[in-house]
C-alpha atoms as a PDB file:
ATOM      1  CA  UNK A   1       0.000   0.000   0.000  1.00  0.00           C
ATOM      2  CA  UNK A   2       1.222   3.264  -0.646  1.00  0.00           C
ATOM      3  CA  UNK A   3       1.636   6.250   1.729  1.00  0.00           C
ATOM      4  CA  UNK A   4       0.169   9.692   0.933  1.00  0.00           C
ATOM      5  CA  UNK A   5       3.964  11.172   1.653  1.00  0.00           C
ATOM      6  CA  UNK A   6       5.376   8.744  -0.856  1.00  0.00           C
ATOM      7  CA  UNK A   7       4.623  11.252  -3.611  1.00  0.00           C
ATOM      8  CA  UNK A   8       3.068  14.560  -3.902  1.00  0.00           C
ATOM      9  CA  UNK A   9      -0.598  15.521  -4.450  1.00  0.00           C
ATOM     10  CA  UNK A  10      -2.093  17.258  -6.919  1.00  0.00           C
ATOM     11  CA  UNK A  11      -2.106  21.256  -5.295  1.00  0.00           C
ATOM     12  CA  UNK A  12       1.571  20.234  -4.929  1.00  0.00           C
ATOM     13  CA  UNK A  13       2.203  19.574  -8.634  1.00  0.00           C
ATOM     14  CA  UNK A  14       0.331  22.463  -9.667  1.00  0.00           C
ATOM     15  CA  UNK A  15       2.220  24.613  -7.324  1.00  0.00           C
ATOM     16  CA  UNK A  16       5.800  23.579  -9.118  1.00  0.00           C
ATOM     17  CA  UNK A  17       4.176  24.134 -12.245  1.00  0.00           C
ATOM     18  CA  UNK A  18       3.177  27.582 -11.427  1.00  0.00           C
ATOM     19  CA  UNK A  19       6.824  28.033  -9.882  1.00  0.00           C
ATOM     20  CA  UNK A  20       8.531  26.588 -12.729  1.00  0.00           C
ATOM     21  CA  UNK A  21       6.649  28.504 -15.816  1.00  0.00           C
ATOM     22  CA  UNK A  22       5.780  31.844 -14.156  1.00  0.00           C
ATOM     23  CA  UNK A  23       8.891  32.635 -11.982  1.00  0.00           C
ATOM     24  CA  UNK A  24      11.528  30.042 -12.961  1.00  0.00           C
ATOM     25  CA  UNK A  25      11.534  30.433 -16.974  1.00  0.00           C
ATOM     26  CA  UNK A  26      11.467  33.728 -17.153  1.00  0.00           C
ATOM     27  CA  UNK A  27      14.409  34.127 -14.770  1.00  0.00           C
ATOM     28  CA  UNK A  28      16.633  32.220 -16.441  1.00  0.00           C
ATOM     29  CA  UNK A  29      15.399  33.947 -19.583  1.00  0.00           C
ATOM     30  CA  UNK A  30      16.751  37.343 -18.397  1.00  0.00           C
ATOM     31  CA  UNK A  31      19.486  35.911 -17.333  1.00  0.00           C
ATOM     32  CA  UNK A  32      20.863  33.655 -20.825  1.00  0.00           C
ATOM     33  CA  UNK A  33      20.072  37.035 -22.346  1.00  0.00           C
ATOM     34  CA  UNK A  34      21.793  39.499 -19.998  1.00  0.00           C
ATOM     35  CA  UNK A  35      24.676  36.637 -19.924  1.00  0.00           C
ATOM     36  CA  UNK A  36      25.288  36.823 -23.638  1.00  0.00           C
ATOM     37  CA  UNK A  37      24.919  40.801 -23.975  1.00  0.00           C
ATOM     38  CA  UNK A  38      27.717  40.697 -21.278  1.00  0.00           C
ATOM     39  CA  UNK A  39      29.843  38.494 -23.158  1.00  0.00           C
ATOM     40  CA  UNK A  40      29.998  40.110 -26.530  1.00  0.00           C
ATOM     41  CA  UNK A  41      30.195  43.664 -24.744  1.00  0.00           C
ATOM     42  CA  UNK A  42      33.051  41.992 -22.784  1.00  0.00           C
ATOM     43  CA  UNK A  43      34.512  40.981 -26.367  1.00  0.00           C
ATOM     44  CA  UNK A  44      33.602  43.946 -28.124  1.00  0.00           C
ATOM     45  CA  UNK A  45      35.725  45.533 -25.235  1.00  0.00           C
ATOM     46  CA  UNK A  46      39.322  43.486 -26.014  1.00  0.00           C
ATOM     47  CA  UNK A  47      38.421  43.431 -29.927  1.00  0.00           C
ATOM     48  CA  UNK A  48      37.073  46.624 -30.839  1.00  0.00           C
ATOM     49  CA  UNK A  49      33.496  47.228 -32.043  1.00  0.00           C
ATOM     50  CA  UNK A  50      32.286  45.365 -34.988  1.00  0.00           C
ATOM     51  CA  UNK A  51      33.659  46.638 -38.756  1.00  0.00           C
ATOM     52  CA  UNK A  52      36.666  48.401 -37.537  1.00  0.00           C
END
């Protein structure tokens, strides 16, 4: 027989699905993209801007 703490319930699941589309995605969104604007500005820095 299984236990009710053995996995998690429905509210639970929907919870972590809120969490993970509505905060977590977006956050990491901003992030990859403020990551890679910092890395070719970083770049651009050492190599000059682009056509010169």
């Amino acid at each position: 027989m299984q236990n009710e703490s053995d996995g998690y319930t429905k509210p639970q699941e929907f919870r972590s699905f809120l969490f993970l589309t509505a905060v977590m995605a977006p956050v990491l969104t901003v992030i990859i993209v403020a990551g890679y604007g910092f890395a070719v500005w970083f770049y651009q820095l050492f190599a000059g801007p682009p056509g010169s």
